[in-house]
Protein backbone atom coordinates (compact mmCIF):
# COMPACT_ATOMS: atom_id res chain seq x y z
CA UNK A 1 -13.06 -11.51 -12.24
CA UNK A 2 -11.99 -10.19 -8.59
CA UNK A 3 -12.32 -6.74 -9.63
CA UNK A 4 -15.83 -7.03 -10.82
CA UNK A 5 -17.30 -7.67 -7.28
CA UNK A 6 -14.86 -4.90 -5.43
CA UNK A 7 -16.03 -2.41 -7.89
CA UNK A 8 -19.66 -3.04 -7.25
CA UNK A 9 -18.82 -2.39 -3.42
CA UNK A 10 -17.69 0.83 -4.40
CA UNK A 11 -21.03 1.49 -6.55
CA UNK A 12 -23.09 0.41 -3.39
CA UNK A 13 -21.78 2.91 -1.21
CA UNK A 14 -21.77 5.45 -3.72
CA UNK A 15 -25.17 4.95 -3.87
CA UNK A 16 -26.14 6.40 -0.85
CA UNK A 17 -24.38 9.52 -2.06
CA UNK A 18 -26.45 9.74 -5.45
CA UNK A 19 -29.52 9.23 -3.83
CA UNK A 20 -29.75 12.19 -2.01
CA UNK A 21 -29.26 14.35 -4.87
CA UNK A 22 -31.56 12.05 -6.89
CA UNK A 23 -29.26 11.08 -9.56
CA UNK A 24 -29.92 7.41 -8.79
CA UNK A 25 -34.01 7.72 -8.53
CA UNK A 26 -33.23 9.06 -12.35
CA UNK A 27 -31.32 6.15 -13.41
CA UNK A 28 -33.11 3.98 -11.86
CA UNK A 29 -36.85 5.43 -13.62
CA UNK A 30 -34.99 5.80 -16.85
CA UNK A 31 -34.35 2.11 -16.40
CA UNK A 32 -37.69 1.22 -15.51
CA UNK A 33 -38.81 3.35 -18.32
CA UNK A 34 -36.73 1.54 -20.89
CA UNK A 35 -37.64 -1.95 -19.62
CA UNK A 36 -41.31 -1.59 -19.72
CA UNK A 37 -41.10 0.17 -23.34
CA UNK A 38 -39.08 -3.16 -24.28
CA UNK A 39 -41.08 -5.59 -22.75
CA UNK A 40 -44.46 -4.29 -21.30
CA UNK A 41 -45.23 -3.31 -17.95
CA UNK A 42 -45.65 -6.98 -16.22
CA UNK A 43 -42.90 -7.61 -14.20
CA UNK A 44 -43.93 -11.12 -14.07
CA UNK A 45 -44.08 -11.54 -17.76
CA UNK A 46 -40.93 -9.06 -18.52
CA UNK A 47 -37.82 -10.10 -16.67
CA UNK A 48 -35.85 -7.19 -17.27
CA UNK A 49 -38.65 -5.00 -15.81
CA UNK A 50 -38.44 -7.12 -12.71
CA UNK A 51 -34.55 -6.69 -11.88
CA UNK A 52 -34.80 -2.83 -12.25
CA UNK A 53 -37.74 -2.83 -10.01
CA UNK A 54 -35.93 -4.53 -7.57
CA UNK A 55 -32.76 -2.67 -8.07
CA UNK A 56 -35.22 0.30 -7.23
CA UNK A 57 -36.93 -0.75 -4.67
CA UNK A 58 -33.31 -1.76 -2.78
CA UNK A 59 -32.76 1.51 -3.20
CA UNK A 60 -35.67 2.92 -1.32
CA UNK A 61 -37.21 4.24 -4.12
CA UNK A 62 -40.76 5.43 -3.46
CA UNK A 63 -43.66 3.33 -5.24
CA UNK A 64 -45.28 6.17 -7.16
CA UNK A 65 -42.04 6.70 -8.69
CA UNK A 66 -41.80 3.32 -9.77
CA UNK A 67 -45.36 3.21 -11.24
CA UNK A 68 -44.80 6.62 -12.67
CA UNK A 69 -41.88 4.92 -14.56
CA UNK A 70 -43.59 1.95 -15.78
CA UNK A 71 -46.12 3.66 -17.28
CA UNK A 72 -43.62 6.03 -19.14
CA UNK A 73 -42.86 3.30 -20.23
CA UNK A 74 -45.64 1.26 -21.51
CA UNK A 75 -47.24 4.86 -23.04
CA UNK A 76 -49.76 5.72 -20.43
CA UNK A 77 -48.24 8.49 -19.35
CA UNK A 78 -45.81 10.85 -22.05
CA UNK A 79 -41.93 10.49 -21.20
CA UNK A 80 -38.62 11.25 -22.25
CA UNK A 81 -37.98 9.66 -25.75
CA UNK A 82 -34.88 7.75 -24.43
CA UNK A 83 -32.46 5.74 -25.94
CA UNK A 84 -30.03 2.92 -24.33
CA UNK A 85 -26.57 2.90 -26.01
CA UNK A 86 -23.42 1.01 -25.03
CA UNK A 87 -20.30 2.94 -26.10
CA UNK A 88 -16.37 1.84 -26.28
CA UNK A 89 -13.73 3.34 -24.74
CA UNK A 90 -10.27 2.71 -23.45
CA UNK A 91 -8.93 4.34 -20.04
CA UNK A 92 -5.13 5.12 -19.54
CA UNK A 93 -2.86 1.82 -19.87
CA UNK A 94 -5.05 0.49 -22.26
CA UNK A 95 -7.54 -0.75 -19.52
CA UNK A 96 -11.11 -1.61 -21.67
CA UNK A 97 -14.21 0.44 -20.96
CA UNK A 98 -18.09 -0.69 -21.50
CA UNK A 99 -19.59 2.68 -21.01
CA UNK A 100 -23.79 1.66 -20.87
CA UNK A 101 -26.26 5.34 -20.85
CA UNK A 102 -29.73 5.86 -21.20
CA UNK A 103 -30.00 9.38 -22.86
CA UNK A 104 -32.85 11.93 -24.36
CA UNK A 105 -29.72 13.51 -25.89
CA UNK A 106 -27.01 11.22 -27.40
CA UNK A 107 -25.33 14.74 -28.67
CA UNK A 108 -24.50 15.73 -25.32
CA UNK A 109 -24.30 12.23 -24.15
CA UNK A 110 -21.46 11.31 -26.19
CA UNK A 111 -19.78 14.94 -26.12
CA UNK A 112 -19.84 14.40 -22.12
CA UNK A 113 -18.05 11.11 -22.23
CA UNK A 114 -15.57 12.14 -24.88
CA UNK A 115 -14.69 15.16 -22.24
CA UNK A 116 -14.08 13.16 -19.28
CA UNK A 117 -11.94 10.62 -21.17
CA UNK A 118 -9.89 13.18 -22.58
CA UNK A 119 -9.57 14.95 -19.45
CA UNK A 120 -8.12 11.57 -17.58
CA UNK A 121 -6.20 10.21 -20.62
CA UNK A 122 -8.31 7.96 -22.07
CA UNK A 123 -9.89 7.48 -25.50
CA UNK A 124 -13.39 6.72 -27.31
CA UNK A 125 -12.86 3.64 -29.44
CA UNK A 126 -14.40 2.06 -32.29
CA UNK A 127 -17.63 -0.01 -32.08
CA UNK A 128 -16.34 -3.88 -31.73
CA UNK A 129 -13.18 -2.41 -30.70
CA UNK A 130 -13.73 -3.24 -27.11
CA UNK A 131 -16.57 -5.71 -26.61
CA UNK A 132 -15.03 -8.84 -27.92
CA UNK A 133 -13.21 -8.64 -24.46
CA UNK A 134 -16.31 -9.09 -22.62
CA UNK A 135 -18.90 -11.28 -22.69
CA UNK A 136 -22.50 -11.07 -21.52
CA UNK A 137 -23.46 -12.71 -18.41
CA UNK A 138 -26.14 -12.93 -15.73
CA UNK A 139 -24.37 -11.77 -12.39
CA UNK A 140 -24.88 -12.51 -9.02
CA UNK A 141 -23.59 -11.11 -6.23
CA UNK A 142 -23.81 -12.73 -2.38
CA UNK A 143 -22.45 -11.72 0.76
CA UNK A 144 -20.99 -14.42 2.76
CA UNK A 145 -23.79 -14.32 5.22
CA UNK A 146 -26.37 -14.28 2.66
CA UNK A 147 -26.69 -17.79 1.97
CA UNK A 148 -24.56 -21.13 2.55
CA UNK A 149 -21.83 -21.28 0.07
CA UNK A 150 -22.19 -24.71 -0.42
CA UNK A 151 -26.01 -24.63 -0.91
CA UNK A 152 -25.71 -22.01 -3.38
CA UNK A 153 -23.10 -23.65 -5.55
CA UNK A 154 -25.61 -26.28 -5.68
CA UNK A 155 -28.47 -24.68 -6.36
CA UNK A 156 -27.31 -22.29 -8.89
CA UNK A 157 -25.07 -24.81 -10.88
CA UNK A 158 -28.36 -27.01 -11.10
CA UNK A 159 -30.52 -24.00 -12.28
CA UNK A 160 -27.72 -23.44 -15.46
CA UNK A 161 -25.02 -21.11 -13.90
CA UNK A 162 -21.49 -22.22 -15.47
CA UNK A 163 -19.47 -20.34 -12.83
CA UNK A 164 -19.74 -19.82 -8.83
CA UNK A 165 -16.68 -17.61 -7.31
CA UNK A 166 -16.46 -18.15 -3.54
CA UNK A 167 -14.50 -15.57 -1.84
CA UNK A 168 -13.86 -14.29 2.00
CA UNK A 169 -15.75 -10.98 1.38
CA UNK A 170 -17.96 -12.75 -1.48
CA UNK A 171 -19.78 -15.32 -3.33
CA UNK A 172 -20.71 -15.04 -7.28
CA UNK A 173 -22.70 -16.40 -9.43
CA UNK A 174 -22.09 -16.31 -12.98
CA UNK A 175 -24.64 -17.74 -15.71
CA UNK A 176 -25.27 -17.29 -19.69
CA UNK A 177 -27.89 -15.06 -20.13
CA UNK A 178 -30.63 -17.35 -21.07
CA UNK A 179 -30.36 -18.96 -17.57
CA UNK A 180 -30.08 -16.17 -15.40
CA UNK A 181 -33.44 -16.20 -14.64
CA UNK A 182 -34.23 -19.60 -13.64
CA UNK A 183 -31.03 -19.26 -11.75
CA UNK A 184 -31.94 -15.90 -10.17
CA UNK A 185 -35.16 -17.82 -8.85
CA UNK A 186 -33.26 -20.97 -7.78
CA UNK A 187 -31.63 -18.62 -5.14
CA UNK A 188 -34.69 -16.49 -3.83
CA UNK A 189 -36.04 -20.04 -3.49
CA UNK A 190 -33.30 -21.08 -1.11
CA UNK A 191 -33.64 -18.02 0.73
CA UNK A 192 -30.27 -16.22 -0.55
CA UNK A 193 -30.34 -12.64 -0.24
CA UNK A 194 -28.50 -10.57 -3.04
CA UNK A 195 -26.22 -7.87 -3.07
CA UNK A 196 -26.00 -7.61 -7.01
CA UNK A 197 -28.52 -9.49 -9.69
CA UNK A 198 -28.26 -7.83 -12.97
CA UNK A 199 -27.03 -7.87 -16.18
CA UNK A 200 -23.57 -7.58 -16.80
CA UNK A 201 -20.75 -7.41 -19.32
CA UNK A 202 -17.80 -9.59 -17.59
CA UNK A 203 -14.16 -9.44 -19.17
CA UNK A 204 -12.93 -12.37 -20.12
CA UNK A 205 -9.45 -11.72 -18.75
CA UNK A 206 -8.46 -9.25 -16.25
CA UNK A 207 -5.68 -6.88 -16.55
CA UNK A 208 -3.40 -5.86 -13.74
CA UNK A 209 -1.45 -2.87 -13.17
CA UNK A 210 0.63 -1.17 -10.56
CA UNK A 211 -1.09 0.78 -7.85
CA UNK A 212 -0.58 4.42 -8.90
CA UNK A 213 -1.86 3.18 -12.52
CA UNK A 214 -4.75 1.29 -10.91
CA UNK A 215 -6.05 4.42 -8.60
CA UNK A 216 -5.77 6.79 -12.12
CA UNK A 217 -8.32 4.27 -14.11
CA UNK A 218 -10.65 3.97 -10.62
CA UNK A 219 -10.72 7.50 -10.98
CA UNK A 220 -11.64 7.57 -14.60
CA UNK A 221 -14.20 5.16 -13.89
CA UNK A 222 -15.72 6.83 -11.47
CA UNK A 223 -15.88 10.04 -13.14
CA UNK A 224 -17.84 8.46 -15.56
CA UNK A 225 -20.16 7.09 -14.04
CA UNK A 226 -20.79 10.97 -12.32
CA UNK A 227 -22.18 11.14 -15.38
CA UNK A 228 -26.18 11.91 -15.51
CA UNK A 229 -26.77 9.71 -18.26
CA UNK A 230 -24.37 6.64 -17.62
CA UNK A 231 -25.81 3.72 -16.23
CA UNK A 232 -23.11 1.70 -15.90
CA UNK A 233 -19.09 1.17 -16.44
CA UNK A 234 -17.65 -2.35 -17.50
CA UNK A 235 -13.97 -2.84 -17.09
CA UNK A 236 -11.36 -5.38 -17.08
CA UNK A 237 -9.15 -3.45 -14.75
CA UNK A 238 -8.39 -6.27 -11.64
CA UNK A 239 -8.40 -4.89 -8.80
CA UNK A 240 -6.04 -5.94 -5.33
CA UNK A 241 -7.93 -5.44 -2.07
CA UNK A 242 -5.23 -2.71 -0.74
CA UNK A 243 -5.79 -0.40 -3.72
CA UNK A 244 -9.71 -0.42 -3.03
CA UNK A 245 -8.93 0.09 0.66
CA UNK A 246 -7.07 3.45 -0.68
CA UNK A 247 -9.41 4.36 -3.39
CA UNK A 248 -12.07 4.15 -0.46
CA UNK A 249 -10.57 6.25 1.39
CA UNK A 250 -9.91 8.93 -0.40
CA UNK A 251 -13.35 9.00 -2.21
């Protein structure tokens, strides 16, 4: 699972990038959007809505915008009739692609994806094709000064987490889905500040290639998720800490 939490440290500093040509305000309201449609417009009451309010508001996204987006989403105001879709792909070397978009369009959506695969070698692949190699799980993500790696093993694997990863540069937290929340507020309650709490589709087994491979699917991956309407990109591409020092420095 290393390559899950070096890949979000990419995404993180990317976002700094997106923001200030408002590509992530977008995803972030279209997620918003989609939450509230789902499960009403109470954060409190609609758990979803509540991590993609925080995600936005760690992003410095302004409060109108987030209000705007809730009530796009709940009806009040008239929105984009989007969609959330989860497509399968493979990249080069047969590394496994989640490819999760909120689109108005899933024409273009899907036409866009298909082009950047084929551009970088990789393929679109049947639905089931890919998925069975992942499995749904509530995701954590701590920075060793966030919280007391002992105290949050603890805590989490009380509150229903069935895996904690401690690291130098990192400490996850890995739950079923049912259980993320209560494990989600078993760490506020300790004080732990997050990096990452979302969502996630986690492989179930890594696979590892050889540098020059590994910096051709990074790329793929993050072309991708260039992409206006991608959310997110799940992989099970592991990832050694002196390709990600190269891949960062040439991004």
């Amino acid at each position: 699972m290393s390559g899950h939490s070096k890949w979000s440290t990419i995404k993180r500093k990317k976002a700094a990038v997106d923001a200030k040509r408002g590509k992530l305000f977008t995803q972030l309201s279209r997620e918003i959007t989609i939450a509230a449609r789902e499960g009403g417009g109470n954060p409190e009451a609609n758990f979803r809505l509540r991590l993609a309010i925080d995600k936005a508001k760690a992003a410095n996204m302004p409060k109108e915008n987030i209000e705007r987006a809730i009530k796009r989403g709940t009806g009040e105001l008239r929105g984009e009739a989007l969609e959330e879709i989860l497509y399968e792909a493979y990249a080069p070397h047969g590394v496994a692609l989640i490819i999760q978009v909120l689109t108005d369009n899933r024409n273009r959506t899907v036409a866009e994806v298909r082009r950047v695969l084929t551009r970088q070698g990789g393929t679109m692949a049947e639905a089931g094709a890919v998925a069975w190699q992942f499995e749904r799980k509530g995701y954590i993500a701590i920075s060793p000064d966030g919280g007391d790696p002992e105290a949050v093993f603890e805590a989490a694997v009380e509150a229903g987490a069935d895996d904690v990863v401690i690291s130098d540069d990192m400490i996850e937290v890995f739950s079923p889905p049912e259980t993320f929340a209560e494990v989600r507020q078993a760490l506020e309650d300790l004080g732990v500040k997050f990096e990452t709490a979302e969502l996630s589709y986690v492989p179930k087994n890594t696979l590892q290639l050889g540098e020059e491979e590994t910096l051709k699917v990074m790329g793929v991956i993050n072309a991708l998720e260039d992409l206006d309407d991608v959310q997110q990109v799940y992989s099970n591409l592991d990832i050694s800490d002196e390709v990600m020092e190269k891949f960062e420095a040439a991004s």
